[in-house]
Protein backbone atom coordinates (compact mmCIF):
# COMPACT_ATOMS: atom_id res chain seq x y z
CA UNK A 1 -4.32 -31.21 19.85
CA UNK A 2 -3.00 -32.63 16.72
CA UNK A 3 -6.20 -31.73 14.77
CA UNK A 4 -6.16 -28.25 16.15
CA UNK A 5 -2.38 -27.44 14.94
CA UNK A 6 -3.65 -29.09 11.27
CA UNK A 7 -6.23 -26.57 11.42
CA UNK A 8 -4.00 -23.45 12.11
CA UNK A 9 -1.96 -24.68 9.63
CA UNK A 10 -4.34 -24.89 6.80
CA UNK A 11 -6.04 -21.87 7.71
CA UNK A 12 -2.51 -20.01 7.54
CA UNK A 13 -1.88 -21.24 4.54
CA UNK A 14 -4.84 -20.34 3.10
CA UNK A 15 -4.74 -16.76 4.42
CA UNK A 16 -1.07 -16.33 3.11
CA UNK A 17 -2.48 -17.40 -0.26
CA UNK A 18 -5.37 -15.12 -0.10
CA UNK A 19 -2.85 -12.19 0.72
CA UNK A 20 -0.44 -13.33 -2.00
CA UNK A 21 -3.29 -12.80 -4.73
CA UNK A 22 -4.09 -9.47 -2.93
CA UNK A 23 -0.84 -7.98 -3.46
CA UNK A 24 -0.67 -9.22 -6.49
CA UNK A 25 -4.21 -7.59 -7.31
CA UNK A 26 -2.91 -4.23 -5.98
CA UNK A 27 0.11 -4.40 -7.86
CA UNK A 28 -1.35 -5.28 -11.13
CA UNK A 29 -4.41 -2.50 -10.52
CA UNK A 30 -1.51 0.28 -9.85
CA UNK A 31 0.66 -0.84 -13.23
CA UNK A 32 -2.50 -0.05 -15.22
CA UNK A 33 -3.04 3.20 -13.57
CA UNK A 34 0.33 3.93 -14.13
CA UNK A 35 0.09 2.71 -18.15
CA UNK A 36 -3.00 5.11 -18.39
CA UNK A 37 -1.69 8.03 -17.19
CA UNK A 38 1.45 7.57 -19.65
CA UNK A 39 -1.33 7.02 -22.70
CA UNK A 40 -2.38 10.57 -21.87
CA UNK A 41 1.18 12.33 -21.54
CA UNK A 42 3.23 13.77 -24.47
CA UNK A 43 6.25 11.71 -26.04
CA UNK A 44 9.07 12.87 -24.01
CA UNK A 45 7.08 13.31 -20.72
CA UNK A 46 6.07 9.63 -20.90
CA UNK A 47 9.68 8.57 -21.10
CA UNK A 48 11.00 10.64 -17.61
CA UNK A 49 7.35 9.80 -16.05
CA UNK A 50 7.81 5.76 -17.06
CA UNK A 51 11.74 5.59 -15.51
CA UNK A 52 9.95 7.37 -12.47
CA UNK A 53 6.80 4.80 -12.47
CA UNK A 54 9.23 2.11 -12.48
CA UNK A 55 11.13 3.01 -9.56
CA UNK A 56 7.30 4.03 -7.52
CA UNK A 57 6.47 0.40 -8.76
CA UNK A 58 9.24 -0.83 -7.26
CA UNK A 59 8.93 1.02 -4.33
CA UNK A 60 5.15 -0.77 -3.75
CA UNK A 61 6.12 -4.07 -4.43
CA UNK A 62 8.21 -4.09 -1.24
CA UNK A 63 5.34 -1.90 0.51
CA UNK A 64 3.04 -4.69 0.19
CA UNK A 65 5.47 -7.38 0.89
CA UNK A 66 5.97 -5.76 4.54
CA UNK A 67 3.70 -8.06 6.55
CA UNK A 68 1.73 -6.35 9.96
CA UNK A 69 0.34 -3.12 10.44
CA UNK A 70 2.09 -0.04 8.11
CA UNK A 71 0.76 2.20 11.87
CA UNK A 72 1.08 1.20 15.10
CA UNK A 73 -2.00 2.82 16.25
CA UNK A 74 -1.40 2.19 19.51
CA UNK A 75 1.38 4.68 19.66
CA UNK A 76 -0.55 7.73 17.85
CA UNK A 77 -1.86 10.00 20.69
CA UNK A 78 -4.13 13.04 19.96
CA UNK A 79 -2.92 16.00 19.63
CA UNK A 80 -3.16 19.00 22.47
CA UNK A 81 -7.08 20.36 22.39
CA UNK A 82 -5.06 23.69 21.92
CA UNK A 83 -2.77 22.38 18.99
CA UNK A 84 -6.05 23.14 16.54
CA UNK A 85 -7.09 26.20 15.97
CA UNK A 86 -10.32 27.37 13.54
CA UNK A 87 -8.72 28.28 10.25
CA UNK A 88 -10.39 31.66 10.47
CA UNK A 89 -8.66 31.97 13.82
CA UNK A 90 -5.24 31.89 12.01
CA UNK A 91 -3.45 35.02 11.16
């Protein structure tokens, strides 16, 4: 019993670790998408477009620091066979 809670706990651990260095990984890989795109805007766009990548950076550090699933898929039922129609159908 006492082996098996040592166990949980290291394997935990581990996996909190392993999800620490993904965020971190996905939060890194968007700041460099977010430098690029500013490389390739003019002066004064990069300045409004980096005050707005700051706050969207912001905004997905505490995205990723939400733990569980982002959908609970459980709850998403399908829509009405009726509810979609052929786009040609449309008027």
């Amino acid at each position: 019993m006492h082996q098996d809670r040592i166990k949980s706990d290291l394997t935990r651990g581990t996996m909190t670790e392993f999800e620490q260095k993904l965020r971190k990984q996905h939060e890194d890989s968007m700041h460099r998408e977010l430098e690029a795109l500013l490389t390739s805007a003019d002066k004064s766009e990069a300045e409004v477009s980096r005050k707005d990548f700051s706050g969207f950076k912001n905004l997905f550090h505490k995205f990723l620091q939400v733990k569980g699933p982002s959908v609970e898929w459980a709850k998403i039922n399908r829509p009405p066979e009726d509810s979609i129609q052929p786009y040609d159908k449309i008027k």
